[in-house]
Every structure is written in C-alpha cells, then in structure tokens.
Protein backbone atom coordinates (compact mmCIF):
# COMPACT_ATOMS: atom_id res chain seq x y z
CA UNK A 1 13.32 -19.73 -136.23
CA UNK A 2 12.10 -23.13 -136.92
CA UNK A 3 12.66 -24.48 -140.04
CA UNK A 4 9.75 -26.41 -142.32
CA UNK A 5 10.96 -29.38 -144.07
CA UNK A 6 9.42 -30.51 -147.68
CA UNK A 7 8.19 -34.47 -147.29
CA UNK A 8 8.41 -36.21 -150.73
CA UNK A 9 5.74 -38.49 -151.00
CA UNK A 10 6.83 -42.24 -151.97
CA UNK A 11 5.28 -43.00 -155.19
CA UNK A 12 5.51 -46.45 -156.00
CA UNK A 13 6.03 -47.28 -159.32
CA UNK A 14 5.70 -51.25 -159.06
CA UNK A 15 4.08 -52.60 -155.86
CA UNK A 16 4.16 -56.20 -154.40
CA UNK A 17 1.04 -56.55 -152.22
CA UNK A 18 0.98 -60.74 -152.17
CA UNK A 19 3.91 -63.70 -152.36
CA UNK A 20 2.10 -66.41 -153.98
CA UNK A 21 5.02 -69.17 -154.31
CA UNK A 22 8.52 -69.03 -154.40
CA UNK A 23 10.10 -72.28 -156.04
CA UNK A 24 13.99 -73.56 -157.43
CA UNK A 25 13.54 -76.67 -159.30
CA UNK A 26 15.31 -79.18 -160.71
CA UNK A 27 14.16 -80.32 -163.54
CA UNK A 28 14.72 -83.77 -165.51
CA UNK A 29 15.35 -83.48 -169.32
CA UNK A 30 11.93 -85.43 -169.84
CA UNK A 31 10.15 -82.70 -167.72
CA UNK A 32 6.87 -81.17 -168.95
CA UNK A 33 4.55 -79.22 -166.82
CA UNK A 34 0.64 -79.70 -166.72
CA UNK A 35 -0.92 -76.15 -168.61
CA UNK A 36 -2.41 -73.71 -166.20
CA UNK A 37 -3.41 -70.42 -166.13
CA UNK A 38 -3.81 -67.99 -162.97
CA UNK A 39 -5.00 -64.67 -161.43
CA UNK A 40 -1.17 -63.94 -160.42
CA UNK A 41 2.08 -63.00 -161.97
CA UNK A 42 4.46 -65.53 -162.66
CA UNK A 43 8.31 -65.13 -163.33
CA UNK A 44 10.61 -68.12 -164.08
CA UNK A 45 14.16 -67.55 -164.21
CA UNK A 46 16.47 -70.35 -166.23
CA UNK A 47 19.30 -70.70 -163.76
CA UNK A 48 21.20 -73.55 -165.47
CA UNK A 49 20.56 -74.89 -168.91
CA UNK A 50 17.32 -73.42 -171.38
CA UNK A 51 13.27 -74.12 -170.66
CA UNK A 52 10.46 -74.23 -173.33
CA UNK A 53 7.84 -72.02 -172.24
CA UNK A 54 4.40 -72.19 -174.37
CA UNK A 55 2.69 -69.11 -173.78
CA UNK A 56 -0.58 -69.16 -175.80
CA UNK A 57 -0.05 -71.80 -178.15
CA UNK A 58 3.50 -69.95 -179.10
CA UNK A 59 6.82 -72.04 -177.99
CA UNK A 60 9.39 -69.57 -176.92
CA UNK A 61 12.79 -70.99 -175.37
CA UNK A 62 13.85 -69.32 -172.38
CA UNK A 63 17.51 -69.86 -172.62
CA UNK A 64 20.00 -69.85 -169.51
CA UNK A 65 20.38 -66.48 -167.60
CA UNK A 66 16.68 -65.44 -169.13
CA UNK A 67 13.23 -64.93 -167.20
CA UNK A 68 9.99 -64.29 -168.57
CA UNK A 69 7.14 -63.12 -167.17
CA UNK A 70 3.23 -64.74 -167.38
CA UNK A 71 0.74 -62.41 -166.87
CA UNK A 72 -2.54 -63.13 -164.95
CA UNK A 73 -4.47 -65.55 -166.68
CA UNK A 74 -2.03 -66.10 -169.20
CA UNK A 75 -2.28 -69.62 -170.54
CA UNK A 76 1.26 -71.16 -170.20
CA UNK A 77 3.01 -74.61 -170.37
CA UNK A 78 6.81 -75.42 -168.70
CA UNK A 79 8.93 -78.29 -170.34
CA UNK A 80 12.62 -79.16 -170.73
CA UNK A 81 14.24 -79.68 -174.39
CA UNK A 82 14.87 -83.28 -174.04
CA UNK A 83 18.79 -82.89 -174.47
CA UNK A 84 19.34 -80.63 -171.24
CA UNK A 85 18.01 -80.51 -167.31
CA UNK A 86 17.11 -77.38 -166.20
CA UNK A 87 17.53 -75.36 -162.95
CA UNK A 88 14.48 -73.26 -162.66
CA UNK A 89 13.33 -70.29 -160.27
CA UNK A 90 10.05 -69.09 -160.56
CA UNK A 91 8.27 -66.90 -157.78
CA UNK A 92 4.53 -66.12 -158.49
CA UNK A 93 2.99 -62.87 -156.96
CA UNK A 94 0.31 -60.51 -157.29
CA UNK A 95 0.85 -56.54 -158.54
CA UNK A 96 -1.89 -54.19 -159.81
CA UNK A 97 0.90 -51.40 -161.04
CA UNK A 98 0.41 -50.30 -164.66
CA UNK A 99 4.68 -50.32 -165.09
CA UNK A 100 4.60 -54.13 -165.09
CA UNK A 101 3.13 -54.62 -168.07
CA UNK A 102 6.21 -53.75 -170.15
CA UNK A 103 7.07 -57.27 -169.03
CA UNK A 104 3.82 -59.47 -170.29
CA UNK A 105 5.29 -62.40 -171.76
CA UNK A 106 8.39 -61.32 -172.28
CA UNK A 107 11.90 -63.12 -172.43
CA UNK A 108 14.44 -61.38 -170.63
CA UNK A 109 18.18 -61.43 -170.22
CA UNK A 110 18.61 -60.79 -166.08
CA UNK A 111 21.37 -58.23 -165.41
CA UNK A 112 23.96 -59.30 -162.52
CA UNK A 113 22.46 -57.25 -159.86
CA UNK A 114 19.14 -59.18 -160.52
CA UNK A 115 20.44 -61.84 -160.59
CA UNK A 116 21.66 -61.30 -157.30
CA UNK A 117 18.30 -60.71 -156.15
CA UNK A 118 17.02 -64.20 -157.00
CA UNK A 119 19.07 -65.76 -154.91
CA UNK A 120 18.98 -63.38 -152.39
CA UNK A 121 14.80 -63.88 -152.78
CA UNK A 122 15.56 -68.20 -152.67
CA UNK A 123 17.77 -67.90 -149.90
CA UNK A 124 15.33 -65.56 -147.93
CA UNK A 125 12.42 -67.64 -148.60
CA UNK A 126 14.16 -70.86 -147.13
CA UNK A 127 14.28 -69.28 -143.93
CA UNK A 128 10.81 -67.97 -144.17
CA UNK A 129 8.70 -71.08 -145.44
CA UNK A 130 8.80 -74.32 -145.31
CA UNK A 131 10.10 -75.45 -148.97
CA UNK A 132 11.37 -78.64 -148.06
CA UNK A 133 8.40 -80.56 -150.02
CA UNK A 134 8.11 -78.35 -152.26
CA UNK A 135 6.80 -78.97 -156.00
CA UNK A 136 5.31 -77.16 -158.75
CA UNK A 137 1.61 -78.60 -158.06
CA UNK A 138 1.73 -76.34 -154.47
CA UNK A 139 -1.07 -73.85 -154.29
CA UNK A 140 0.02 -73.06 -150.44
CA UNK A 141 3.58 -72.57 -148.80
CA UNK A 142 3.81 -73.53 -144.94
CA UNK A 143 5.73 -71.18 -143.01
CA UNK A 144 8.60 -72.23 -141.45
CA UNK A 145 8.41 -73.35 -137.70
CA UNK A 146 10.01 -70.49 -137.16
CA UNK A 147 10.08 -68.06 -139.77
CA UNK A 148 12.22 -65.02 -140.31
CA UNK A 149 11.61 -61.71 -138.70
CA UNK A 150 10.05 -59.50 -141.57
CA UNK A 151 10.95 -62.51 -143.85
CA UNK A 152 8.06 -61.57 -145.95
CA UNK A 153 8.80 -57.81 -146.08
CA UNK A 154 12.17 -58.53 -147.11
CA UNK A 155 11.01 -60.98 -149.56
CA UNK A 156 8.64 -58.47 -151.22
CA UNK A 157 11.48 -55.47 -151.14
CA UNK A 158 13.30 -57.84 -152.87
CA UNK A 159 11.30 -58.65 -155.48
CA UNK A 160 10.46 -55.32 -156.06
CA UNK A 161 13.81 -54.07 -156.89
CA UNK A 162 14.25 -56.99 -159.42
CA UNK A 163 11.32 -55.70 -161.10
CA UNK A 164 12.08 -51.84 -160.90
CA UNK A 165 15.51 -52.66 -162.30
CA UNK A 166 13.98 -55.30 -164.81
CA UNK A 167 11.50 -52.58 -165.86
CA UNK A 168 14.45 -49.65 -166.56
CA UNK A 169 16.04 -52.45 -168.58
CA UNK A 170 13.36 -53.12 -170.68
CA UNK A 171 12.54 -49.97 -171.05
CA UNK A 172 15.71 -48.12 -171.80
CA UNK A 173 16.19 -51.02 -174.69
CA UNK A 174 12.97 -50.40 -176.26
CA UNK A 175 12.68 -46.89 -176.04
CA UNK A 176 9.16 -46.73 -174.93
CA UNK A 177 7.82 -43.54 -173.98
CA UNK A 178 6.56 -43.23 -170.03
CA UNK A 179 4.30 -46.24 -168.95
CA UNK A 180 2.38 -45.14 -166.13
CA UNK A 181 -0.71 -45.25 -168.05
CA UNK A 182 -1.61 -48.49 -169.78
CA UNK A 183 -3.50 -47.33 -172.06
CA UNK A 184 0.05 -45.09 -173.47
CA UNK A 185 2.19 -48.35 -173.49
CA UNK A 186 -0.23 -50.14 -175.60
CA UNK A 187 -0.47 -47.60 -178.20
CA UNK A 188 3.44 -47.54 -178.65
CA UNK A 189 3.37 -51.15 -179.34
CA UNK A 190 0.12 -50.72 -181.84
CA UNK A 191 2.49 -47.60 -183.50
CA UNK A 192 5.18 -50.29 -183.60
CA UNK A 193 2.97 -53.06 -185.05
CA UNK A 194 1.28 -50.53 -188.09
CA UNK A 195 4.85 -50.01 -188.32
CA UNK A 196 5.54 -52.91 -189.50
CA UNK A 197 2.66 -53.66 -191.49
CA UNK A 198 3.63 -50.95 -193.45
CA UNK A 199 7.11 -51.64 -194.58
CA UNK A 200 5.65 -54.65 -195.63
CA UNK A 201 2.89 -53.49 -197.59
CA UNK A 202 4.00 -54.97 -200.53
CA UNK A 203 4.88 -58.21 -199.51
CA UNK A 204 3.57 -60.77 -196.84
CA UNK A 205 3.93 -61.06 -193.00
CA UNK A 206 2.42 -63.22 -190.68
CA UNK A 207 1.36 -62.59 -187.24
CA UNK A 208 4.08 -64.97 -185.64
CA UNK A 209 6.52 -63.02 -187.48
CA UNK A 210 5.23 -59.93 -185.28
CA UNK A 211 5.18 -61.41 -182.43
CA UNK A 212 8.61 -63.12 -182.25
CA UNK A 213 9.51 -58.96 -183.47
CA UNK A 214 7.65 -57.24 -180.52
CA UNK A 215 8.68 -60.31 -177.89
CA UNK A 216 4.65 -60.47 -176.87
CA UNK A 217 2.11 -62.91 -176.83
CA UNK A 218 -0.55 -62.92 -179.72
CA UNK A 219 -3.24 -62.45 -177.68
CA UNK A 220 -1.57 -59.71 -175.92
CA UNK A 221 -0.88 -57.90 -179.33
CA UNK A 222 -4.49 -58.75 -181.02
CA UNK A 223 -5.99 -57.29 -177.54
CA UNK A 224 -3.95 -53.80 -177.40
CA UNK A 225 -4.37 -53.99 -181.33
CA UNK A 226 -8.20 -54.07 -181.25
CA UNK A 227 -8.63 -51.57 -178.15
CA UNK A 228 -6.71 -48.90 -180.51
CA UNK A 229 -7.47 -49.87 -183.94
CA UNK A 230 -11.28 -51.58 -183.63
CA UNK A 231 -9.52 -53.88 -185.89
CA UNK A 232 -7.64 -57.10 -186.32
CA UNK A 233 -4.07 -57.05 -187.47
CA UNK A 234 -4.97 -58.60 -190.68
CA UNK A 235 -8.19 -56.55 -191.65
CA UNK A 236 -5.85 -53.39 -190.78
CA UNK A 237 -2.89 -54.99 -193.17
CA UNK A 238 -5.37 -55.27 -196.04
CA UNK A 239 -6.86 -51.80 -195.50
CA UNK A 240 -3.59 -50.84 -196.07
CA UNK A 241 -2.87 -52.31 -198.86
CA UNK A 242 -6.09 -51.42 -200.42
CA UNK A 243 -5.09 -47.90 -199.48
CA UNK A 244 -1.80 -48.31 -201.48
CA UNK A 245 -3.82 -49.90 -204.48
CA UNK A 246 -6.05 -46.89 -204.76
CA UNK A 247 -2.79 -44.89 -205.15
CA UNK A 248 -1.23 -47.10 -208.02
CA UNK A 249 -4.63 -47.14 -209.80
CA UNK A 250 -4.48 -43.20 -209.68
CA UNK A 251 -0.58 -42.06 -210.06
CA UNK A 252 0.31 -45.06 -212.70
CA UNK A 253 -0.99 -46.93 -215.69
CA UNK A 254 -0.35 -50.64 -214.28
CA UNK A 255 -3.23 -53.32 -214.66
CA UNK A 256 -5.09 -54.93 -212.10
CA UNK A 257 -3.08 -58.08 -212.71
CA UNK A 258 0.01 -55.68 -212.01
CA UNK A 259 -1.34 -54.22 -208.95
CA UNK A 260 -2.67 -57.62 -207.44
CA UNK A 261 1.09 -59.02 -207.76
CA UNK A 262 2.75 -55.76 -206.71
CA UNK A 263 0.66 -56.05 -203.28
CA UNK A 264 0.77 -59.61 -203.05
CA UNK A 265 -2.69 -60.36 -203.34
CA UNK A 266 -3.49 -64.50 -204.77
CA UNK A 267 -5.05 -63.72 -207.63
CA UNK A 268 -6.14 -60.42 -209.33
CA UNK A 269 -9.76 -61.77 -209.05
CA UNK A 270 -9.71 -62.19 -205.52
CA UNK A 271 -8.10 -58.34 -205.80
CA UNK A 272 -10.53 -56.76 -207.19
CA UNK A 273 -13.36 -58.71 -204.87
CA UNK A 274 -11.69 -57.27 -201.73
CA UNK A 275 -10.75 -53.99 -203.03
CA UNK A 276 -15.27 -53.98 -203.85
CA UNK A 277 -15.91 -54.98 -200.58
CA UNK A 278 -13.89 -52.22 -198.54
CA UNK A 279 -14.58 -49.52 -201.17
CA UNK A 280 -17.71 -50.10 -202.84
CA UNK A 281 -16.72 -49.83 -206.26
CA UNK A 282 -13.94 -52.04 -208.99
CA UNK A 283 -10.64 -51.21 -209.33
CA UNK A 284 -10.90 -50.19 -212.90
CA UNK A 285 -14.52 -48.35 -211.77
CA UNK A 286 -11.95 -46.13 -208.82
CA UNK A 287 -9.73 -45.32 -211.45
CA UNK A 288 -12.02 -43.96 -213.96
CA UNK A 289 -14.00 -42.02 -211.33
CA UNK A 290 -10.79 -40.79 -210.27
CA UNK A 291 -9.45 -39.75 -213.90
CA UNK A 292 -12.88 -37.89 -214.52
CA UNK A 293 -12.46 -35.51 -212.22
C-alpha cells in the first residue's frame, strides 16, 4: 500500500532577496561618515572598539560586540569617538518581511553564534566579490574574477540566520507578542509608550527619555504613535493629565494652584487655559458642574 507523505510548506519568516554591500573597515579615530539615507537595510557591527551612530538627529554609541540596524530611508551618520579606532562590519541588503522590524534602529549585543556568522558572511564575500578597493562611498561591488560557486546563496543563508537568531533574541528579551503583522508590533510599543506616560503623569518626561527607554528612533516612535493614537506623544501626555485633573477637581478639595503643581503644569494660568481648550469649560466651572449633579 503506498504510503502519502505530509509536505510542510517553508514559511519564511525573514527573507533576503538582494546583497547590497558587504564592507569591514578600519576606521581612524578622526573618522566621520558623510549622512545618507537609503531604500535598503543597513547593519553595522562594532568588531573592535565603539562607533557613534546618529540616527535621526539622536547620537547613540554602538559599543564593541553591538550592531544596529538602519532601516530604509533612515537618516543616519557613522563617526569614531576621537579617543578609539574602530573595526566596523556593515552589510546592507534589502528584506520586505514584517519580523525585521523588531530591529529598526536598534542597538544590539550579537550572541557568539552571530557573531560567527559575520565572519563567516566577510570571509564568504572575499571570495565572492572583489573587495580589494573597497570603501564606504561604493554603490556597486565587482565580482570576483572568479567568484564562488553559490557564493551569493551562501551569503544570503547566512545572513538570514543572523537575523532569525537576532530576531528570537530581541524578541525573547522584550517580550513582544508575535510580529508577523506590523501593524501588532507597533501597537505593543504604543502600549509600552502610554505606559510610560502614565507612570509619569505627575511629573515630566521628555521624548528622548522614551526613546533611549524603547531603544527606537523618534521618528519611528512618533510614526507607530500617530498610526494608533491620531496623536502626538505630547498632545496624548497632556490629555492625560487633563484626564487626571478632572479626577482631583471631583474626588478632592485641592485648588487649581494645587492641581497645576501636582501635574506639573508651569503655571496654574496656563492650567486652566489648556484644561479650556481640551474640555470646553474652567477648572473651577468642571467642578461645580460636577458637584451639582
């Protein structure tokens, strides 16, 4: 009797479909790269010594043994500290697959096995293009004169299990529920973000304090944060507080002045002109409609 057979079909959680560059550098302590932005990912890997990457107008310092990776278009500037010279791998590519997002912008520590893979990725490059001139202004690699059977191939492979096991990294660490949809991922980190803004309610926080919190780009954040919300991080943070005021000016008998310090607002004045314009009435105008009923 002939026996059928169940075929799993391969689903591919990150897929590789171009190499862009593949580059090791290195770097005087005076370096500092020319800004650029592109339609590719980018990963850059501090081999030896740390890198100051400026991603958006945000420094972040990519210390030895860490990668980050630029998303596409993603504004971003390269420069040594000054003291140190770095030893940098970066290898650009392009991937459409939602799971790769958990990485935009994001500094992380490489485990051994990936590691392992970057070399493996440099050494399998050499013998598949021609890097001998290489240098970070190269849009186009020559291939070698004679290149590597399935040098390519093995080059994407490669790069795809450094990403796959980047990816369960990241992900176990944070705790992020599944990622296959966009559209999930970015309303953890919006959760994550109100969050915040509401243990702080009472006090002050700043956007870069966010940021350098959720490891992600501004414009990343104020993107997924508009998407969800319809509003800015700061109009959301006030709506909350305003929310909070409305509670104080019903359950206790503190002043405006009171309330305006308790919430951190400048001055009661400018209080009571914000709490108008999102609820259409005073603060002491709320609290004796409230009290009437």
């Amino acid at each position: 009797m002939k026996q059928r057979y169940f075929k799993h079909k391969i689903e591919n959680l990150l897929h590789v479909t171009r190499i862009v560059t593949v580059h090791y550098f290195d770097f005087e302590e005076s370096y500092k790269s020319h800004g650029e932005s592109h339609d590719f990912w980018e990963m850059v890997y501090a081999d030896k010594n740390s890198l100051v990457c400026t991603v958006e107008g945000r420094e972040v310092l990519l210390k030895e043994g860490e990668a980050i990776f630029h998303a596409p278009n993603e504004f971003h500037i390269h420069s040594a500290d000054g003291k140190n010279a770095p030893s940098v791998f970066i290898i650009s590519f392009e991937c459409k697959s939602e799971a790769i997002r958990i990485l935009e912008s994001r500094c992380v520590k490489l485990s051994k096995e990936a590691v392992r893979y970057v070399y493996m990725l440099l050494d399998e490059a050499k013998s598949t293009f021609d890097l001998r001139h290489t240098s970070p202004d190269v849009k186009k690699m020559p291939l070698s004169e004679k290149p590597t059977l399935g040098g390519m191939q093995y080059i994407k492979n490669l790069l795809e299990l450094l990403l796959i096991g980047t990816v369960r990294q990241v992900d176990g660490e944070d705790e992020t529920p599944s990622f296959v949809l966009r559209e999930d991922f970015g309303e953890y980190l919006v959760n994550s973000v109100i969050e915040q803004l509401s243990e702080n309610v009472s006090g002050r926080i700043s956007i870069d304090e966010i940021c350098k919190r959720m490891n992600y780009t501004r414009s990343y954040i104020f993107r997924q944060f508009k998407r969800v919300t319809g509003q800015s991080i700061m109009a959301y943070f006030t709506s909350l507080k305003i929310k909070e005021a409305k509670r104080l000016l019903r359950e206790t008998e503190m002043s405006v002045t009171e309330i305006a310090a308790a919430l951190s607002f400048d001055t009661p004045n400018y209080f009571s002109k914000t709490f108008k314009r999102l609820t259409g009435s005073t603060p002491l105008e709320y609290r004796r409609a409230r009290r009437a009923w």
